[in-house]
Protein backbone atom coordinates (compact mmCIF):
# COMPACT_ATOMS: atom_id res chain seq x y z
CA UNK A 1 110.29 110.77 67.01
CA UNK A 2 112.28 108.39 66.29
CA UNK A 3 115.45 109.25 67.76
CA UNK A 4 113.52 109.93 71.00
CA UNK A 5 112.64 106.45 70.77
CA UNK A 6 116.26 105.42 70.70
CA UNK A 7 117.22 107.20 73.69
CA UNK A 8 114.35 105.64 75.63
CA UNK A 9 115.34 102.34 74.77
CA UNK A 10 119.15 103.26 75.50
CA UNK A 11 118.27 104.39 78.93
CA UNK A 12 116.05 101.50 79.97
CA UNK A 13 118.69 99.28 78.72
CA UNK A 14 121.14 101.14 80.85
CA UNK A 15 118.58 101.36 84.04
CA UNK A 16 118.29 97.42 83.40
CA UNK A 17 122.11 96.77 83.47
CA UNK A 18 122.21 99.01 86.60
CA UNK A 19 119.94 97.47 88.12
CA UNK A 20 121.56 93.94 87.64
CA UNK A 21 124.59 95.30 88.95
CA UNK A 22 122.63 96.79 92.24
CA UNK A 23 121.15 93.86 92.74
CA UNK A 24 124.99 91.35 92.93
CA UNK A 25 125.63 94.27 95.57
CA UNK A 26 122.46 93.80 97.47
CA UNK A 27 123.28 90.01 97.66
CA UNK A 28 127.02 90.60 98.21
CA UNK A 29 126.71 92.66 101.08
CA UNK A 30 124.13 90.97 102.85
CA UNK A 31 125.79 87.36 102.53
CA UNK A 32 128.26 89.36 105.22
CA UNK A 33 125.63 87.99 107.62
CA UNK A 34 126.92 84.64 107.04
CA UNK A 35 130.38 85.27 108.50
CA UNK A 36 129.05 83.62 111.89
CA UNK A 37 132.10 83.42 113.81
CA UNK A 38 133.61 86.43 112.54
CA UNK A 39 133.21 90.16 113.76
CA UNK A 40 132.74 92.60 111.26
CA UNK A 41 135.55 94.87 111.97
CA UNK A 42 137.45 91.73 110.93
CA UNK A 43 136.04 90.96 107.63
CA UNK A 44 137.62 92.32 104.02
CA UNK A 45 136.29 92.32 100.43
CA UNK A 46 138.70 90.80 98.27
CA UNK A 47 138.28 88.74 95.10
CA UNK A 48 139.01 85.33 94.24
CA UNK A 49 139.27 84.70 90.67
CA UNK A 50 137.71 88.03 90.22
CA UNK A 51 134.40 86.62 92.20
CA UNK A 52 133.85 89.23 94.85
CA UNK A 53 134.57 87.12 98.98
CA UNK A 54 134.39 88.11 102.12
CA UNK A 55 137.88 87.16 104.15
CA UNK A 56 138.00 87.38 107.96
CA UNK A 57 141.56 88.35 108.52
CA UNK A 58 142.29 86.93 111.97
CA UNK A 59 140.81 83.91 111.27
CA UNK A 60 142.10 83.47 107.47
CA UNK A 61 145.06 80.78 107.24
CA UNK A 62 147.89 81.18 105.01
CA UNK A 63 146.12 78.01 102.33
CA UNK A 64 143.04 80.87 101.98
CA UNK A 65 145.26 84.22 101.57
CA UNK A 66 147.12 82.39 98.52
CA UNK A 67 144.00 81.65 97.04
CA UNK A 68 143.32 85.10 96.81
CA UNK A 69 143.49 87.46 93.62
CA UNK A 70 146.80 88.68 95.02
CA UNK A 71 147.30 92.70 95.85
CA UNK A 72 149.14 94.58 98.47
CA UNK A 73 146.97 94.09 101.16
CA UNK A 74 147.26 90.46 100.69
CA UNK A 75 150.93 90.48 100.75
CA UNK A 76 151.44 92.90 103.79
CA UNK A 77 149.05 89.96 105.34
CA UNK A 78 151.21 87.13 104.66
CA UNK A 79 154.42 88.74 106.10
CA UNK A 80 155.42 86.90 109.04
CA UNK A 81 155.03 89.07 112.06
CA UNK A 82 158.80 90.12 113.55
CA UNK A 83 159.33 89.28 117.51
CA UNK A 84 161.20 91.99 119.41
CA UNK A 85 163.10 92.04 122.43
């Protein structure tokens, strides 16, 4: 009986934990609606000191990039573009 108990209380805790997690998503995802002048096709998850952000490529300067928890994405975006003839 006993170890049933322990399992219970080992799931719920895990349910609870889940939950907390489910939750940062819910809020993370839906704070993309605040990204007025941005369309979504534009937008990228990245981190910033490992805090989850929303960055709007096109309209991203070079300052906001560097602030960035840097990754190849992020580098291939700070390339300067080549001009050809």
């Amino acid at each position: 009986m006993e170890e049933i108990l322990k399992e219970v209380l080992m799931e719920k805790e895990e349910l609870r934990l889940k939950n907390i997690e489910l939750e940062k998503d819910l809020e993370f995802y839906k704070s993309i609606l605040e990204m007025r002048n941005s369309c979504i096709f534009n937008l990228h998850e990245k981190t910033k000191k490992g805090e989850r952000v929303w960055i709007d490529i096109i309209n991203a300067e070079t300052k906001e990039l560097l602030e960035l928890d840097m990754d190849d994405e992020i580098k291939e975006w700070l390339k300067p573009i080549k001009c050809e003839k």
